[in-house]
C-alpha atoms as a PDB file:
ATOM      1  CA  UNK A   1      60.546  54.324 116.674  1.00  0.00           C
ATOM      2  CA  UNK A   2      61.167  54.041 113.040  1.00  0.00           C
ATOM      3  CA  UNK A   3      60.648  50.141 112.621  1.00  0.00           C
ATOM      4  CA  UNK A   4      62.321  49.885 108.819  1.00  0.00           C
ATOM      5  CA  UNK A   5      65.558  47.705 109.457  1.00  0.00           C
ATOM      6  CA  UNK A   6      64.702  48.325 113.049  1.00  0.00           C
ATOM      7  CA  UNK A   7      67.127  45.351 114.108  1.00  0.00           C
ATOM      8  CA  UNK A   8      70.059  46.968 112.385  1.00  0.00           C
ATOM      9  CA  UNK A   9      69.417  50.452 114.438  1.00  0.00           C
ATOM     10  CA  UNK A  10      69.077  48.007 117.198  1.00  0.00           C
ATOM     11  CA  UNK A  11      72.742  47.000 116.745  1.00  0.00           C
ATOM     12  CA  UNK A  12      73.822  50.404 115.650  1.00  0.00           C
ATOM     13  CA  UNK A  13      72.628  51.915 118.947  1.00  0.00           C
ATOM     14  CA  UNK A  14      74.433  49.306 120.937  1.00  0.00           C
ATOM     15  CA  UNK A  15      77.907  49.940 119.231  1.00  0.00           C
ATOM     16  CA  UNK A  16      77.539  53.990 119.757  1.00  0.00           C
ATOM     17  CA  UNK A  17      76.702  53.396 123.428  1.00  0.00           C
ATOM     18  CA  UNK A  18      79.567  50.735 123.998  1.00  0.00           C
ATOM     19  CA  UNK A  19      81.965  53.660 121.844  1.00  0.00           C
ATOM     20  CA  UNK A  20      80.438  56.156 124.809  1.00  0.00           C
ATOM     21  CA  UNK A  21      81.022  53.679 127.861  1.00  0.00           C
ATOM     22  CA  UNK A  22      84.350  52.915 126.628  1.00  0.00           C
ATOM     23  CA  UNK A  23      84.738  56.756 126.354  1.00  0.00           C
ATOM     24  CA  UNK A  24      82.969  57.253 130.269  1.00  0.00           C
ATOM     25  CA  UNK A  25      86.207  54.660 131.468  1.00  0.00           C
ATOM     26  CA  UNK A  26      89.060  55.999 129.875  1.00  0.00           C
ATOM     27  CA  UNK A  27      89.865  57.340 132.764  1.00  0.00           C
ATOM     28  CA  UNK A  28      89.600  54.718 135.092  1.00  0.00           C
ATOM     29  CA  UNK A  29      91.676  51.488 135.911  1.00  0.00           C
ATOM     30  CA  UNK A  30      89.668  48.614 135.201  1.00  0.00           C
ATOM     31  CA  UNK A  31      89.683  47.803 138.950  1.00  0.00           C
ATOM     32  CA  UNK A  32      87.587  51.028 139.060  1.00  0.00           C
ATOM     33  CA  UNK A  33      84.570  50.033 136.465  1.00  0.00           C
ATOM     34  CA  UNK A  34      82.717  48.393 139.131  1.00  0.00           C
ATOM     35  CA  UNK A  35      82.312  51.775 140.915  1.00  0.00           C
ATOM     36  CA  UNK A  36      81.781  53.848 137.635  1.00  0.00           C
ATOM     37  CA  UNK A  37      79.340  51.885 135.454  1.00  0.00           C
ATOM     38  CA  UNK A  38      76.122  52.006 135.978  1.00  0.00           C
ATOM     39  CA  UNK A  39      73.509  50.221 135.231  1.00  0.00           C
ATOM     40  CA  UNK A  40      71.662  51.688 132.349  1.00  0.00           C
ATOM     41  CA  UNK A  41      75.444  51.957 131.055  1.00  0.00           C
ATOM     42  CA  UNK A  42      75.064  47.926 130.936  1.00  0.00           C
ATOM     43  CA  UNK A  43      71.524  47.949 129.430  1.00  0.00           C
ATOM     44  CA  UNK A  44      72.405  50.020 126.579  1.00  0.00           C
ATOM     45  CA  UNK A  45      74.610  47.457 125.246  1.00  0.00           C
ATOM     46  CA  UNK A  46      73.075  44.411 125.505  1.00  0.00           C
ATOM     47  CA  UNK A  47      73.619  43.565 121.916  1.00  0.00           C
ATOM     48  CA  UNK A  48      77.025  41.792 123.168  1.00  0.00           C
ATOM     49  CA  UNK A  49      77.386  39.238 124.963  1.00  0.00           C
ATOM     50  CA  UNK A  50      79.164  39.055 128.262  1.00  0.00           C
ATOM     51  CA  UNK A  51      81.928  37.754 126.523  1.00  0.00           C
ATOM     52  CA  UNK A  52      82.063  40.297 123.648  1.00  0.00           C
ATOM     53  CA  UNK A  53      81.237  42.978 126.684  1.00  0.00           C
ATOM     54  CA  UNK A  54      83.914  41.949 128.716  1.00  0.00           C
ATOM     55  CA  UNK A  55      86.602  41.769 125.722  1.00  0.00           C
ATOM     56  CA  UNK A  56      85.343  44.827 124.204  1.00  0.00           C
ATOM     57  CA  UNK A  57      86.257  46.700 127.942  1.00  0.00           C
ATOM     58  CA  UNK A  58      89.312  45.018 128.127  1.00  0.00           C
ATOM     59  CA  UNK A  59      88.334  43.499 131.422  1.00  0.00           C
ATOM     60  CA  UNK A  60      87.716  39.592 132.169  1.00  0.00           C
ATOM     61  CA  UNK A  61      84.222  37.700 132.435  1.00  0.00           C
ATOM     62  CA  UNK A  62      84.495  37.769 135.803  1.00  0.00           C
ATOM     63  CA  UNK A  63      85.005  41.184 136.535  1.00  0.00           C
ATOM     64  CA  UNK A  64      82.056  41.845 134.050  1.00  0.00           C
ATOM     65  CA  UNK A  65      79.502  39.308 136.264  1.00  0.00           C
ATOM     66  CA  UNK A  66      81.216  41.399 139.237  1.00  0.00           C
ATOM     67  CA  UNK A  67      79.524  44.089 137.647  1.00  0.00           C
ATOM     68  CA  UNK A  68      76.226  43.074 136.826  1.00  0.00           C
ATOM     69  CA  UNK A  69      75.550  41.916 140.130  1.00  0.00           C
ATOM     70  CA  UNK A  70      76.851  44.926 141.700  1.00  0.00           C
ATOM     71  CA  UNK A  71      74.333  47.037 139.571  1.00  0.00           C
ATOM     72  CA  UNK A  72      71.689  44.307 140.357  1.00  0.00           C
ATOM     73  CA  UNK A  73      71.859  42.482 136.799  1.00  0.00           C
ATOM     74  CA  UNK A  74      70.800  39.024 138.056  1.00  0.00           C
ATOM     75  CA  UNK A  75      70.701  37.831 134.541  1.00  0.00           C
ATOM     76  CA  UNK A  76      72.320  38.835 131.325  1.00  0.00           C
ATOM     77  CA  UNK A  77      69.314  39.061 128.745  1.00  0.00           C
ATOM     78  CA  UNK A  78      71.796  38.347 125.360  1.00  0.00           C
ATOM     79  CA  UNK A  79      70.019  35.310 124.032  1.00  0.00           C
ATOM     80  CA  UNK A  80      66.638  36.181 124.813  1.00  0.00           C
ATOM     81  CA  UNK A  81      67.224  39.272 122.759  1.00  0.00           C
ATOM     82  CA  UNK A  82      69.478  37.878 120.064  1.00  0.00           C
ATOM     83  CA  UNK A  83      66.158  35.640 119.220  1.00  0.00           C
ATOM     84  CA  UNK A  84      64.404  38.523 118.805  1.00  0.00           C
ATOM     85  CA  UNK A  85      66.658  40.416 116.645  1.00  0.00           C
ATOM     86  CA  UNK A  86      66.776  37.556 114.417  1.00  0.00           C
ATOM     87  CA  UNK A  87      63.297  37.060 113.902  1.00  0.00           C
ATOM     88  CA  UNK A  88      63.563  40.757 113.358  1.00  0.00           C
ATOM     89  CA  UNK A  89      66.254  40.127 110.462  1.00  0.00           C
ATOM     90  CA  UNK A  90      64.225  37.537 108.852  1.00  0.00           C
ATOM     91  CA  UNK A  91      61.305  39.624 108.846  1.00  0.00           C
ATOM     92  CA  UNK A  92      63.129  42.591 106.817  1.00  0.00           C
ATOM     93  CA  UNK A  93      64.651  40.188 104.107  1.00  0.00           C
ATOM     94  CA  UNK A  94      60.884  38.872 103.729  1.00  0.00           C
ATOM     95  CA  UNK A  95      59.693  42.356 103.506  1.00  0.00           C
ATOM     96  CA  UNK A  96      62.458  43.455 101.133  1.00  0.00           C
ATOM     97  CA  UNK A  97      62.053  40.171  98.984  1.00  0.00           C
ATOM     98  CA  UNK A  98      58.195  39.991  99.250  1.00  0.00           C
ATOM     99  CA  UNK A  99      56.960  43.589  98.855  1.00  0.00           C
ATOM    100  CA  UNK A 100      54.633  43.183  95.912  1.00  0.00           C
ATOM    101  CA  UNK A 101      53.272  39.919  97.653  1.00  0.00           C
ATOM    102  CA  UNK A 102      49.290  40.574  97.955  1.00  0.00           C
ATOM    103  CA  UNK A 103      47.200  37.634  99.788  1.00  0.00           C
ATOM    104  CA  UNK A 104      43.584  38.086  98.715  1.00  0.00           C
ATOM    105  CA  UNK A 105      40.990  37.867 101.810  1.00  0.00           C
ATOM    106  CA  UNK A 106      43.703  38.920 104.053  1.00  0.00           C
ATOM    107  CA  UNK A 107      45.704  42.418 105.027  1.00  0.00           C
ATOM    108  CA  UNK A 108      48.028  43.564 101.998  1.00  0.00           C
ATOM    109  CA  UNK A 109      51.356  41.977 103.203  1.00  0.00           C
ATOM    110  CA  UNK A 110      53.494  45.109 103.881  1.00  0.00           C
ATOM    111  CA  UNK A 111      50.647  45.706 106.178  1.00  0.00           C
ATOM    112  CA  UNK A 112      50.962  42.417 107.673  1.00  0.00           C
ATOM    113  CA  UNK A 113      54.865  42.241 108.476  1.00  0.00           C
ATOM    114  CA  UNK A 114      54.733  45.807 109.651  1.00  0.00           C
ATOM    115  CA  UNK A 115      52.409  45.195 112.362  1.00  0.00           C
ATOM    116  CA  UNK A 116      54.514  41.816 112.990  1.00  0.00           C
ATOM    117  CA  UNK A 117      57.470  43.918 113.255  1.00  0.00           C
ATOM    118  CA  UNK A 118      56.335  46.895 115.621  1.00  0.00           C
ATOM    119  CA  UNK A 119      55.436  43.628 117.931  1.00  0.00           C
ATOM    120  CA  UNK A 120      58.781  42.236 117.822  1.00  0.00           C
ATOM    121  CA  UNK A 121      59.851  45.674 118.776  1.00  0.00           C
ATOM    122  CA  UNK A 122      57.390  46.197 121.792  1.00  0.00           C
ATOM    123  CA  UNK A 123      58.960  42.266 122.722  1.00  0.00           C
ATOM    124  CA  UNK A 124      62.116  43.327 122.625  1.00  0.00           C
ATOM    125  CA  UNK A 125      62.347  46.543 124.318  1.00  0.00           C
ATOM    126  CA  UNK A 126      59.805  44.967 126.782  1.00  0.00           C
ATOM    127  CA  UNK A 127      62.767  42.381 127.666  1.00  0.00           C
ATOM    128  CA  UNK A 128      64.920  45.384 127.965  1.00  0.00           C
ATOM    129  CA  UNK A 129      62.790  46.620 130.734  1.00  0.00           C
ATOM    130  CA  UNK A 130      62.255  43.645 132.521  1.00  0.00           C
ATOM    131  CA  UNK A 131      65.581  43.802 133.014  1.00  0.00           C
ATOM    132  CA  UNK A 132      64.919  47.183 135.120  1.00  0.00           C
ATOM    133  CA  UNK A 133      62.161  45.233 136.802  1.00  0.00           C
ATOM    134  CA  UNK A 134      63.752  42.036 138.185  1.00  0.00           C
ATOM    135  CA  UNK A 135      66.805  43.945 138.970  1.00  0.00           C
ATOM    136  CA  UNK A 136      65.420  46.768 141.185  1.00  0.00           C
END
């Protein structure tokens, strides 16, 4: 994974994969979702928030928690991985406003934030799969 403004692929991978889900249910009534989505259609797009997710469908929160649990989504990871993708944010500005930055005695500072930010990448796709985990 490329990890250069690695929260803003983040986000562009969850609006592509909301733009195919909301392709997959074009067909369908909404009354039909909960039999059609599945559940890695849910954890591809867990940049939104149920709220965003629901309006975004055109269905109602309820019918989106309908959902979750019937693909065995206890728990909808959006803030958990928000934090993330904000510390992941932050860590690009510093980057692109602290490039030249060199700490003597220590690891050149590019060196430093990169390794910071392919951990914050392990943490969040880690959450992602936990997900799997506690669902199955």
């Amino acid at each position: 994974k490329d990890n250069s403004n690695s929260w803003v692929h983040i986000c562009r991978e969850g609006f592509e994969n909301l733009r195919k889900l909301q392709l997959k249910l074009k067909p369908f009534r909404t009354r039909q979702y909960i039999n059609v989505i599945t559940r890695e259609d849910i954890l591809s797009v867990t940049v939104f928030s149920r709220e965003e997710l629901a309006n975004h469908l055109g269905i109602s929160l309820t019918l989106m928690k309908k959902i979750f649990r019937n693909v065995g989504i206890e728990y909808w990871p959006y803030r958990r991985l928000q934090g993330i993708r904000r510390r992941m944010q932050k860590l690009e500005q510093e980057i692109s406003e602290g490039c030249h930055r060199r700490v003597y005695g220590k690891e050149d500072f590019s060196t430093r934030t990169m390794k910071k930010m392919q951990a914050l990448n392990k943490e969040y796709y880690s959450a992602v799969s936990t997900v799997h985990q506690h669902s199955a």
